[in-house]
C-alpha atoms as a PDB file:
ATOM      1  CA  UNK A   1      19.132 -32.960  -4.876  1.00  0.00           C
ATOM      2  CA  UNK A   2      17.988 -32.184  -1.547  1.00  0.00           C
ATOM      3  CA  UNK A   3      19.748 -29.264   0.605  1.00  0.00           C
ATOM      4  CA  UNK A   4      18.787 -26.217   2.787  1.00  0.00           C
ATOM      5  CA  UNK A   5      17.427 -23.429   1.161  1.00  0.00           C
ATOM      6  CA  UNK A   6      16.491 -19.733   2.140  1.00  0.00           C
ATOM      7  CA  UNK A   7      12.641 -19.523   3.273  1.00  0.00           C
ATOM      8  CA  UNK A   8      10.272 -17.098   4.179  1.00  0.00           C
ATOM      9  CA  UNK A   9       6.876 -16.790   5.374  1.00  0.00           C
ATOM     10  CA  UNK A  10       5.507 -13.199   4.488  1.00  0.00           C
ATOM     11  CA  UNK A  11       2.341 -11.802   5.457  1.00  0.00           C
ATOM     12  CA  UNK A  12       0.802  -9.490   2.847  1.00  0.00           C
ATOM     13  CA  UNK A  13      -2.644  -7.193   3.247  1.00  0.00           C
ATOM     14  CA  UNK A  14      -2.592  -7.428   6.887  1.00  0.00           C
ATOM     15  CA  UNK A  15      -3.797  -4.636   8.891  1.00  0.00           C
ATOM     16  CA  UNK A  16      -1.922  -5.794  11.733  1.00  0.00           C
ATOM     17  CA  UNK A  17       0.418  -8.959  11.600  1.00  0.00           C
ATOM     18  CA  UNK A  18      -0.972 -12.167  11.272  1.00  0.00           C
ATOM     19  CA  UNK A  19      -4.306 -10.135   9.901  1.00  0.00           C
ATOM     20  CA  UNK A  20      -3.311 -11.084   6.173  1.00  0.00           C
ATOM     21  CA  UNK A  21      -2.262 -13.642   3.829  1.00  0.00           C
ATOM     22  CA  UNK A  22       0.360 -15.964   4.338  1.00  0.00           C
ATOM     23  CA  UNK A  23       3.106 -16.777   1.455  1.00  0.00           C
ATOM     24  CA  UNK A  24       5.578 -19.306   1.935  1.00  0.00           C
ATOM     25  CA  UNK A  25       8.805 -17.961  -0.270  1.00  0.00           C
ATOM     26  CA  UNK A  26      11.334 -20.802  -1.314  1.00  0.00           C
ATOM     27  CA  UNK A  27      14.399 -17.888  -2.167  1.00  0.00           C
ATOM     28  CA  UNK A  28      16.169 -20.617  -4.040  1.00  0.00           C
ATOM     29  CA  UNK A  29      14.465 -23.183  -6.032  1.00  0.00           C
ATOM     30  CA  UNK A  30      17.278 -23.905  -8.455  1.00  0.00           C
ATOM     31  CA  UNK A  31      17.067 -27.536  -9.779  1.00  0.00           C
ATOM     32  CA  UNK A  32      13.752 -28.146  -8.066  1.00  0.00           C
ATOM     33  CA  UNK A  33      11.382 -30.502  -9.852  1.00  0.00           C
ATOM     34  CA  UNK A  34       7.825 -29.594 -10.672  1.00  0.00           C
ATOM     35  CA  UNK A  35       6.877 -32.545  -7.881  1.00  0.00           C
ATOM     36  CA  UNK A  36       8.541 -31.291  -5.532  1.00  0.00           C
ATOM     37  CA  UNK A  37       7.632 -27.659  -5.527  1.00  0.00           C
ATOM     38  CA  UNK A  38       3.641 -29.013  -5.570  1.00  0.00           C
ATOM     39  CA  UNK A  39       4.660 -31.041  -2.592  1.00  0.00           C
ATOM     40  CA  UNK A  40       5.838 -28.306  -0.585  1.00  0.00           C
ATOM     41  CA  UNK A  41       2.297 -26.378  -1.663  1.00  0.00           C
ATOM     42  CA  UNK A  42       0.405 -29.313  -0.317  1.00  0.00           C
ATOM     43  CA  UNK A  43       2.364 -29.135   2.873  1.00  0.00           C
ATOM     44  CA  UNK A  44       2.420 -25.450   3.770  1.00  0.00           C
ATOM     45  CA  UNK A  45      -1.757 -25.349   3.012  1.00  0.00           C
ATOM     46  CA  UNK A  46      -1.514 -21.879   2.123  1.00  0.00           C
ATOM     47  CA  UNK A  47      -3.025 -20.274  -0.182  1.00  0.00           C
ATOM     48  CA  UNK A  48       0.064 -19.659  -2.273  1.00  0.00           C
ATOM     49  CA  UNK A  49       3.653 -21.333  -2.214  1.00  0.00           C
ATOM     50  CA  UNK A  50       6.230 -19.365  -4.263  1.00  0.00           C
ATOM     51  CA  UNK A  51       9.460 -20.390  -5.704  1.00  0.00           C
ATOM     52  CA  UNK A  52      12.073 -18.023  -6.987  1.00  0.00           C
ATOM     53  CA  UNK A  53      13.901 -19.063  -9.885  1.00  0.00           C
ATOM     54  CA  UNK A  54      16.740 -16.853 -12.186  1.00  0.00           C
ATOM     55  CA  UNK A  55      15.016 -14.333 -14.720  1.00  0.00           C
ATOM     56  CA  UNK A  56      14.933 -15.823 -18.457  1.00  0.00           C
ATOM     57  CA  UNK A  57      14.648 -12.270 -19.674  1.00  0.00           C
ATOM     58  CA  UNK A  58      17.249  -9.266 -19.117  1.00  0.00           C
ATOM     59  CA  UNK A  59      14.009  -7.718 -18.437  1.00  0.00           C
ATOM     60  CA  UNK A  60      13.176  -9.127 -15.100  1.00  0.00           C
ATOM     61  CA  UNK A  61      14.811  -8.916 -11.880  1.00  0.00           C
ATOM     62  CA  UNK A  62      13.808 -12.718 -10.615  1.00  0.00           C
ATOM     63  CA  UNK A  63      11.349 -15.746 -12.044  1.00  0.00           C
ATOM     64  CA  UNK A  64       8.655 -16.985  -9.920  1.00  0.00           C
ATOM     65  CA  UNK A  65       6.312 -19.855  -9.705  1.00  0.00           C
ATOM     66  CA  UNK A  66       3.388 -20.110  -8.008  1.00  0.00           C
ATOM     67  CA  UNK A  67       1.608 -22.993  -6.412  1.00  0.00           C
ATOM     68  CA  UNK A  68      -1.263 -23.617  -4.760  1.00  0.00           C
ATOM     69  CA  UNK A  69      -2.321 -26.852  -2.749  1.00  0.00           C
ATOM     70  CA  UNK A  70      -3.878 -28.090  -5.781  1.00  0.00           C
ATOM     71  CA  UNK A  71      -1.650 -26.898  -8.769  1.00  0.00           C
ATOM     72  CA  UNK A  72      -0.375 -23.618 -10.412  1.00  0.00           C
ATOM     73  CA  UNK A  73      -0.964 -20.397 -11.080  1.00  0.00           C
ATOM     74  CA  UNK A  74       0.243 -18.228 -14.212  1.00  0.00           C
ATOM     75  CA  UNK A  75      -0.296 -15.155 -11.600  1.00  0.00           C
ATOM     76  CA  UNK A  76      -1.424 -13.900  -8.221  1.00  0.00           C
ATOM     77  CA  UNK A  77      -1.559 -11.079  -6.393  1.00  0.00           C
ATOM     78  CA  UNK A  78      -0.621 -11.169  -2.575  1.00  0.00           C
ATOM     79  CA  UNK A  79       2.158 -13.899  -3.835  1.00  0.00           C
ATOM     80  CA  UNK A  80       3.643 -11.125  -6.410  1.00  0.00           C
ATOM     81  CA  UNK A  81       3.787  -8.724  -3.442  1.00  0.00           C
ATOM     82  CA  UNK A  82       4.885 -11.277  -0.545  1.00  0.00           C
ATOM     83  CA  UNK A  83       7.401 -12.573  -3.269  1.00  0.00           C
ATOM     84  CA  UNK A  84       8.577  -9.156  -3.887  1.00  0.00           C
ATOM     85  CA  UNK A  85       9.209  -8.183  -0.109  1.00  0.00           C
ATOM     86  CA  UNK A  86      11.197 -11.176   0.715  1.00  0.00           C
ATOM     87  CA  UNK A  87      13.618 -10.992  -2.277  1.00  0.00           C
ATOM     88  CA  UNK A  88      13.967  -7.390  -0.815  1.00  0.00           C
ATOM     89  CA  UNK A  89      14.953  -8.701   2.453  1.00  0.00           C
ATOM     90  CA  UNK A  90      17.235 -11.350   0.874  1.00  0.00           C
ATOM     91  CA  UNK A  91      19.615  -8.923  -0.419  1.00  0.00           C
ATOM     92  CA  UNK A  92      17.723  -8.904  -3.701  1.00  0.00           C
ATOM     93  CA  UNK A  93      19.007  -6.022  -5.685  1.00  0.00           C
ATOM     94  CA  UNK A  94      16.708  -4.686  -8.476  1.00  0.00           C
ATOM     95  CA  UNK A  95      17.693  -2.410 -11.750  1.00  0.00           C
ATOM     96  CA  UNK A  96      15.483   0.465 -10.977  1.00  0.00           C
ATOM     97  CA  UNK A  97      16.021   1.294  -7.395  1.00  0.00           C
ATOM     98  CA  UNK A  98      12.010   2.211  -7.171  1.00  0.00           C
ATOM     99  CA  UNK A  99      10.387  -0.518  -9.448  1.00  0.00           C
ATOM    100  CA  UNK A 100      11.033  -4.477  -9.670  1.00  0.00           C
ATOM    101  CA  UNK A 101      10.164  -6.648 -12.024  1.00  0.00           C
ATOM    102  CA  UNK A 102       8.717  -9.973 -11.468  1.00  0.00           C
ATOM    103  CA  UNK A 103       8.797 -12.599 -14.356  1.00  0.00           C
ATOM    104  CA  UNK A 104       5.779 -15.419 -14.023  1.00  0.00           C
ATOM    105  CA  UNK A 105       3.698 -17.919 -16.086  1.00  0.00           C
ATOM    106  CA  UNK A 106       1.495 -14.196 -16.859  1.00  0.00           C
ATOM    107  CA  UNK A 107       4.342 -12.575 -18.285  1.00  0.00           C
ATOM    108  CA  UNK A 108       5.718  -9.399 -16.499  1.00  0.00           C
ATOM    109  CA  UNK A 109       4.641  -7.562 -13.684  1.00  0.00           C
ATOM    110  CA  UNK A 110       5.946  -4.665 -12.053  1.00  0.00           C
ATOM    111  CA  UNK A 111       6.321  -4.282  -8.509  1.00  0.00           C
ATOM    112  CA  UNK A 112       6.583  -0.420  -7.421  1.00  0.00           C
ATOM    113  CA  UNK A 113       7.951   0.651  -4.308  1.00  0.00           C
ATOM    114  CA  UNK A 114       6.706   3.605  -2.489  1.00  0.00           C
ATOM    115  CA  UNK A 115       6.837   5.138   1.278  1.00  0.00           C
ATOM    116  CA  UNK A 116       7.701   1.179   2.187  1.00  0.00           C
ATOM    117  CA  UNK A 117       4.656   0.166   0.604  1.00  0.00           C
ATOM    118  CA  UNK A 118       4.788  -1.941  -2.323  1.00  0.00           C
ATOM    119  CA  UNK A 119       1.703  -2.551  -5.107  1.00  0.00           C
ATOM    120  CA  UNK A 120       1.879  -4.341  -8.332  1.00  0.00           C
ATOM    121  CA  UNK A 121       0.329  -3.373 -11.359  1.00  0.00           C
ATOM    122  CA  UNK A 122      -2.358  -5.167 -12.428  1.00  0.00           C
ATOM    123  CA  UNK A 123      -1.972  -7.450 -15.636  1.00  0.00           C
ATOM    124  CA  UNK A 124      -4.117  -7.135 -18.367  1.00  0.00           C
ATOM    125  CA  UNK A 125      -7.719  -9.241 -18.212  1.00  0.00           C
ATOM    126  CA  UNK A 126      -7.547 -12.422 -20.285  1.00  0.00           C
ATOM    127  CA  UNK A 127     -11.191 -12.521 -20.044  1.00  0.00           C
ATOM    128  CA  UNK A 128     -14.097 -10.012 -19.243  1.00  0.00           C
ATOM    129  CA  UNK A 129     -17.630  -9.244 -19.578  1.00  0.00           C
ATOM    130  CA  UNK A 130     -20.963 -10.308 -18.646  1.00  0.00           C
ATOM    131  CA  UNK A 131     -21.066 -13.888 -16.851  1.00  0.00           C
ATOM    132  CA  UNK A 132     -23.481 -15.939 -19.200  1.00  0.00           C
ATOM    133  CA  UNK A 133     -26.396 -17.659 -17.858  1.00  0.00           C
ATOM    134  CA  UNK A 134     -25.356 -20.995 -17.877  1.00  0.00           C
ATOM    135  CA  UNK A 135     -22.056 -19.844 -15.436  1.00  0.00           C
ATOM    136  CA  UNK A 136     -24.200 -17.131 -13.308  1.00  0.00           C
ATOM    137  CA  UNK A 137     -26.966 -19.659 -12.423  1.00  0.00           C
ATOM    138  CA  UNK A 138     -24.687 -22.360 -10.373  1.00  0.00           C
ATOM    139  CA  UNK A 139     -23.178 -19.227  -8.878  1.00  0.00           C
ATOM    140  CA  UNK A 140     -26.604 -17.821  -7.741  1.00  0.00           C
ATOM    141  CA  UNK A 141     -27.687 -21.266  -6.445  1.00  0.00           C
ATOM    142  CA  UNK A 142     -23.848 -22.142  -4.140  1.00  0.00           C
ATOM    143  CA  UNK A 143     -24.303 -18.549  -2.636  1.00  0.00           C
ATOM    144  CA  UNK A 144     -28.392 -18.342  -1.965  1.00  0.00           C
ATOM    145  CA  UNK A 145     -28.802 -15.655  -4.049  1.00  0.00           C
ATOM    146  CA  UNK A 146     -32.587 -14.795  -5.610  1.00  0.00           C
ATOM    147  CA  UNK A 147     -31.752 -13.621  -9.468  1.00  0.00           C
ATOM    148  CA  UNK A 148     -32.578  -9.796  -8.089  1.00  0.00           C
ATOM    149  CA  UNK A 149     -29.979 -10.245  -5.292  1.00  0.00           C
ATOM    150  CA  UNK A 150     -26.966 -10.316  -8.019  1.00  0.00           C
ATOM    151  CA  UNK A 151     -26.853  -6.759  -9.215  1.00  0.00           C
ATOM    152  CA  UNK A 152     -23.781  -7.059 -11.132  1.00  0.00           C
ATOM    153  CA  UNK A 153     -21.355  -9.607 -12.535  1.00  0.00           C
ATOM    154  CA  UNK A 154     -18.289  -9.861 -14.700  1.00  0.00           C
ATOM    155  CA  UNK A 155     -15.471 -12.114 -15.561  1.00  0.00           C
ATOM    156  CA  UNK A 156     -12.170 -10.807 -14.292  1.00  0.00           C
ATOM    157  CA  UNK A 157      -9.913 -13.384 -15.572  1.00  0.00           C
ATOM    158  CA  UNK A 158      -6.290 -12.299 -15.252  1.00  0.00           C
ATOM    159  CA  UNK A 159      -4.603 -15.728 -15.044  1.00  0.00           C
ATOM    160  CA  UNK A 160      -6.569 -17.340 -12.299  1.00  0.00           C
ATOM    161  CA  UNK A 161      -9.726 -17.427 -13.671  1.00  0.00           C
ATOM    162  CA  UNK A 162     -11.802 -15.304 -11.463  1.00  0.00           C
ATOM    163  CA  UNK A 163     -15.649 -14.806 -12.071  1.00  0.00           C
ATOM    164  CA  UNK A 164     -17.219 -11.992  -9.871  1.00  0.00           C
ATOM    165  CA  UNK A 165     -20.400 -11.199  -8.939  1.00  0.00           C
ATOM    166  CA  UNK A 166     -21.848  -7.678  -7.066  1.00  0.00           C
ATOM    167  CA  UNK A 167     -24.694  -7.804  -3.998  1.00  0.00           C
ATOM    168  CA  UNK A 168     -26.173  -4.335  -2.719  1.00  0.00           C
ATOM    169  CA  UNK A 169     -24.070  -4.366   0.439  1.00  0.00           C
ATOM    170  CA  UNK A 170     -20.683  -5.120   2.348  1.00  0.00           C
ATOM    171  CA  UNK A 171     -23.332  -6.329   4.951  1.00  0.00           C
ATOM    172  CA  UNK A 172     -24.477  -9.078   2.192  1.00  0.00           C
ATOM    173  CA  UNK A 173     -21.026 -10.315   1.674  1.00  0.00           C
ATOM    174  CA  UNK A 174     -20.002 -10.795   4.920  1.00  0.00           C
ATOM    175  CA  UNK A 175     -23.323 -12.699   5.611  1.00  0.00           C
ATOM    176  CA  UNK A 176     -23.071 -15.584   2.907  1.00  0.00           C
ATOM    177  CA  UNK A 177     -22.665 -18.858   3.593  1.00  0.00           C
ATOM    178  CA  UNK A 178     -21.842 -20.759  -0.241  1.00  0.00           C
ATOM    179  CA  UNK A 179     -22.317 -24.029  -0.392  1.00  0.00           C
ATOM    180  CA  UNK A 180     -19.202 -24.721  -2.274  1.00  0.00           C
ATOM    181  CA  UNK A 181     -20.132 -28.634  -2.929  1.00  0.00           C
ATOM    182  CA  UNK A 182     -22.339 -27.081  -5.572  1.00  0.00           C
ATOM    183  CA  UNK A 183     -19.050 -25.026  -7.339  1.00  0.00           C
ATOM    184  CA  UNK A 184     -15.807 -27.942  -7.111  1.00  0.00           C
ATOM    185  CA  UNK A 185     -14.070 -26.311 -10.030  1.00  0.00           C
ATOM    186  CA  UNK A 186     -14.822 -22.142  -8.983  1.00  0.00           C
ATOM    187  CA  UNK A 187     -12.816 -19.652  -8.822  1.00  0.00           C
ATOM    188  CA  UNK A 188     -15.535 -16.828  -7.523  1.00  0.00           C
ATOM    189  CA  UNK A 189     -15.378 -13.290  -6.121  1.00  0.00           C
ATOM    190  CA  UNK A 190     -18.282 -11.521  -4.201  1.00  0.00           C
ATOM    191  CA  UNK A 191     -18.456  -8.084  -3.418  1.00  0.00           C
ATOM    192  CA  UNK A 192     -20.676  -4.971  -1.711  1.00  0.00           C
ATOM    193  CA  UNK A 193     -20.465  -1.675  -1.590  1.00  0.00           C
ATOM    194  CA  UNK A 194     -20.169  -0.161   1.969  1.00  0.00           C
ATOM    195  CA  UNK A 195     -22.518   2.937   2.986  1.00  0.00           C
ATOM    196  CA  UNK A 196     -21.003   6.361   1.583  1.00  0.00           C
ATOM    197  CA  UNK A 197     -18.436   7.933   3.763  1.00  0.00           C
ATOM    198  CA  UNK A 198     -16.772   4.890   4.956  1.00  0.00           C
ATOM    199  CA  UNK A 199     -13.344   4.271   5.386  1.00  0.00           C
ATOM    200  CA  UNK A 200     -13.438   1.229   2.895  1.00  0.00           C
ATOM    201  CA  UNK A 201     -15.430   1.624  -0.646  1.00  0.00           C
ATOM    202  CA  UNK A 202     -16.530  -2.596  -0.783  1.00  0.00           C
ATOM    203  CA  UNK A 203     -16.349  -5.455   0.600  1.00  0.00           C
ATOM    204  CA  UNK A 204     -14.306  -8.134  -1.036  1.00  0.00           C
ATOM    205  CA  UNK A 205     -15.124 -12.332  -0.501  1.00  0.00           C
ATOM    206  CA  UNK A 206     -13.118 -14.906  -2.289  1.00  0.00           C
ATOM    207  CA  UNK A 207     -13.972 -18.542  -2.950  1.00  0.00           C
ATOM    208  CA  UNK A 208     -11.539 -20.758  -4.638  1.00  0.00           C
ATOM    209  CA  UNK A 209     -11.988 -24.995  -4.522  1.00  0.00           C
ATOM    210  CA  UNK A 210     -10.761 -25.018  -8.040  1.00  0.00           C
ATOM    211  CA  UNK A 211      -7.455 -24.167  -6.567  1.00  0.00           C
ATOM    212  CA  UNK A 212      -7.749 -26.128  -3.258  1.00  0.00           C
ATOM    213  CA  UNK A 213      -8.472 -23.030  -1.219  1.00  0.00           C
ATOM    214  CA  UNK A 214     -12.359 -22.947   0.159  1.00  0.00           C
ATOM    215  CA  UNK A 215     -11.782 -19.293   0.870  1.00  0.00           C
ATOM    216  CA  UNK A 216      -9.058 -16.924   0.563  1.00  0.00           C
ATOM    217  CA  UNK A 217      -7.998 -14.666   3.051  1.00  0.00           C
ATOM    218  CA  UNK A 218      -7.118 -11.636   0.940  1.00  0.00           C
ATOM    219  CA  UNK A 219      -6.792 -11.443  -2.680  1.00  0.00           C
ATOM    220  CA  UNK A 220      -5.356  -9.629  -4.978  1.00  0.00           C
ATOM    221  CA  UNK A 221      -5.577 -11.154  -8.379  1.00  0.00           C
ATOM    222  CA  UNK A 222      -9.469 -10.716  -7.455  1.00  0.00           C
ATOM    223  CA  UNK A 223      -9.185  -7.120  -6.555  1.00  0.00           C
ATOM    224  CA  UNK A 224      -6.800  -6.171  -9.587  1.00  0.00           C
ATOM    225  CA  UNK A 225      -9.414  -7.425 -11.892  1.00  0.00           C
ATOM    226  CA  UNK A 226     -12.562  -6.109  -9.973  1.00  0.00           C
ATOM    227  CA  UNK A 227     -10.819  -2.617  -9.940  1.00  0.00           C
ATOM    228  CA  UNK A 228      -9.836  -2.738 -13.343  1.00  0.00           C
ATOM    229  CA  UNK A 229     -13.982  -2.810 -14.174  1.00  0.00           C
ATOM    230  CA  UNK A 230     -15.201  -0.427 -12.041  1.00  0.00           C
ATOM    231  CA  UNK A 231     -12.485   1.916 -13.500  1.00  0.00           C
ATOM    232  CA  UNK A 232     -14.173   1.348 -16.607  1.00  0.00           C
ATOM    233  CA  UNK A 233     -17.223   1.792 -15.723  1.00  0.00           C
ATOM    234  CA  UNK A 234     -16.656   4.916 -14.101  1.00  0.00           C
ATOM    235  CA  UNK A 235     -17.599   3.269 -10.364  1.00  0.00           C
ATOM    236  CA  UNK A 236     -14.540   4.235  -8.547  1.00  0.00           C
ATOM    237  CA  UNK A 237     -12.503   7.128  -7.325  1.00  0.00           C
ATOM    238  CA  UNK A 238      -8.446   7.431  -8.062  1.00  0.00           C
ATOM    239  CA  UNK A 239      -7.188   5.918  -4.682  1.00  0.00           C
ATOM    240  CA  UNK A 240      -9.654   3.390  -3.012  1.00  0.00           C
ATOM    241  CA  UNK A 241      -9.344   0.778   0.229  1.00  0.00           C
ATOM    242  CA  UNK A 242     -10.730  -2.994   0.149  1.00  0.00           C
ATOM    243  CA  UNK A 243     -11.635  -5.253   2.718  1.00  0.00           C
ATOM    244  CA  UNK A 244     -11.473  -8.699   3.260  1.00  0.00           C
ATOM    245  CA  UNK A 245     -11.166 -11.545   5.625  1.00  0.00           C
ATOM    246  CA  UNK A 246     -13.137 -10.556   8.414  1.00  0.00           C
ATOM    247  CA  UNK A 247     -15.553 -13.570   8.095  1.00  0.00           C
ATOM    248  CA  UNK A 248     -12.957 -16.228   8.094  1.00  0.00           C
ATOM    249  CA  UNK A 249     -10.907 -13.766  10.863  1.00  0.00           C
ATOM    250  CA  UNK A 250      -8.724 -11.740   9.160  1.00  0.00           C
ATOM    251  CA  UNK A 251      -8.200  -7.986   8.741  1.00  0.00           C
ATOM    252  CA  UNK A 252      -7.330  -7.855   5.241  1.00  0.00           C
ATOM    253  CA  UNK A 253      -6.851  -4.052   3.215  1.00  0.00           C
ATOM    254  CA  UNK A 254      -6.026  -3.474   0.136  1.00  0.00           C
ATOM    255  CA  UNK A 255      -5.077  -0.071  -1.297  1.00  0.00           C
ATOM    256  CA  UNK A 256      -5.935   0.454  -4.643  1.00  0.00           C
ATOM    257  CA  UNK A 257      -5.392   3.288  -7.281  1.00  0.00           C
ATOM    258  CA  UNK A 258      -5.535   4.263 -10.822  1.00  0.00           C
ATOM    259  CA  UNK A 259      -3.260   6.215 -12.556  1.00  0.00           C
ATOM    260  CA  UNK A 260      -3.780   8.885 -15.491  1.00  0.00           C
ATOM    261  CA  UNK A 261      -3.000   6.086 -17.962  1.00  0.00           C
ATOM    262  CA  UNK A 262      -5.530   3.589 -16.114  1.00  0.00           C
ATOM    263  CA  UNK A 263      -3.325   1.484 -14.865  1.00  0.00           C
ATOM    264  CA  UNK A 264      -4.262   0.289 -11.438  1.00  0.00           C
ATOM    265  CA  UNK A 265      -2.124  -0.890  -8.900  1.00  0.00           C
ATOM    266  CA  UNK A 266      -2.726  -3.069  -5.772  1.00  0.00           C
ATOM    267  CA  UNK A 267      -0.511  -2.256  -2.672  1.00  0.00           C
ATOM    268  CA  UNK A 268      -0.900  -3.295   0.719  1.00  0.00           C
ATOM    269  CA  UNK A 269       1.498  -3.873   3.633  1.00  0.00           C
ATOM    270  CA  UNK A 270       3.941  -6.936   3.706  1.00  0.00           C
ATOM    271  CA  UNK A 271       5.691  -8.338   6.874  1.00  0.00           C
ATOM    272  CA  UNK A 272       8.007 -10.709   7.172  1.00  0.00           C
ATOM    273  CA  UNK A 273       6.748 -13.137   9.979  1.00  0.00           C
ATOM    274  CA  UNK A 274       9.114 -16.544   9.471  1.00  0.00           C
ATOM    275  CA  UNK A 275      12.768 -16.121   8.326  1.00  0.00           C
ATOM    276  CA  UNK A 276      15.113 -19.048   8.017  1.00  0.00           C
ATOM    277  CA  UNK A 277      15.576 -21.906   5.886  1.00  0.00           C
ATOM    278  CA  UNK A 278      14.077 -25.371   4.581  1.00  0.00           C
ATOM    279  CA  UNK A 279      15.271 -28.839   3.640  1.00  0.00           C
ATOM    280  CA  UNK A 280      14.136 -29.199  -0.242  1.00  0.00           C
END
């Protein structure tokens, strides 16, 4: 049944508006098919598309399902946050006054709201470890990397499937060029340290074909899992910042933090920058 339906266009991570990513928020998708929310992702060509649907669980404040152009995720990051802010906006009411909770494909996350800010906490790693050869040596080949270049690497799988591997600088990152004909199905991270003292800690790059997305402006599925192993191995401090999106010309920052019971949340800014309705 087609009719007009709430809609917003949030943009999360930004620096400075239109410096982030862009989520398209359908704030009603009651009795939408499954065709017709993928159509919708196809059309926006963003990253993410998200539709809000009632909770099935007293335990959740709102159900969401997220799309990209080329199918859908059990979880992402700047479309939990961008998701979050717009149900805000809509008059969306949660239980606890500081914390929401978002129901998706992953399960539950919670959403925490602090000084305007909000960060989710990042869901637990469906896979991790070591990349094996037979994954790591495509991945070395797409990005022009000699086998010394890649000086760490680790799955980071919390829904989307990331893979991640570590150069010796942000400078590194920033000047790859993958050749992502040689990766159709990937769902890759790259990142570099920046010199001490900086402002920022790394340099974040993400690459995602599988999904339909060549590269993503800012993301924070990626980040929630790379955080979550450098906490364990000991590589971070409590409260970090991220980059990304400064190649493909964004200003992308994540904030980033681990709490005494290692549970690390990814916050950023989130601005509403298209309010108003759509014909679904």
């Amino acid at each position: 049944m087609t009719r007009i339906r709430p809609f917003a266009q949030v943009d999360v991570f930004g620096a400075s508006p239109f410096s982030g990513n862009p989520v398209a928020v359908v704030l009603d998708a009651t009795d939408l098919t499954d065709e017709a929310m993928q159509a919708l992702a196809r059309w926006t060509n963003l990253s993410e598309t998200t539709f809000v649907l009632p909770p099935t669980t007293p335990d959740a404040d709102y159900r969401v399902r997220i799309l990209t152009p080329g199918g859908e995720l059990p979880f992402a990051g700047h479309p939990t946050l961008g998701t979050a802010h717009a149900w805000l906006k809509s008059g969306g009411r949660p239980r606890d006054p500081g914390a929401i909770v978002q129901e998706c494909a992953a399960g539950l996350v919670e959403v925490r709201r602090e000084e305007g800010r909000l960060s989710f906490a990042a869901p637990p790693l469906l896979r991790e470890g070591p990349v094996e050869e037979e994954d790591l040596a495509p991945v070395r080949e797409a990005l022009e990397l000699a086998p010394e270049e890649v000086i760490g690497h680790q799955w980071v799988d919390n829904g989307p499937g990331w893979l991640v591997v570590e150069v010796a600088s942000d400078e590194r990152v920033r000047g790859l060029n993958p050749d992502l004909s040689l990766l159709p199905e990937a769902k890759l991270g790259v990142i570099g340290f920046h010199p001490q003292g900086s402002e920022v800690l790394y340099e974040t790059r993400a690459f995602a074909p599988g999904a339909g997305v060549a590269e993503d402006p800012v993301t924070g599925s990626l980040n929630a899992g790379v955080a979550q192993w450098l906490v364990r191995e000991g590589r971070v401090p409590g409260r970090w910042t991220v980059a990304q999106g400064g190649c493909i010309g964004r200003a992308g920052r994540l904030t980033i933090e681990a709490d005494d019971g290692c549970t690390v949340w990814v916050g950023g800014t989130t601005r509403t920058l298209v309010r108003g309705s759509i014909e679904l």
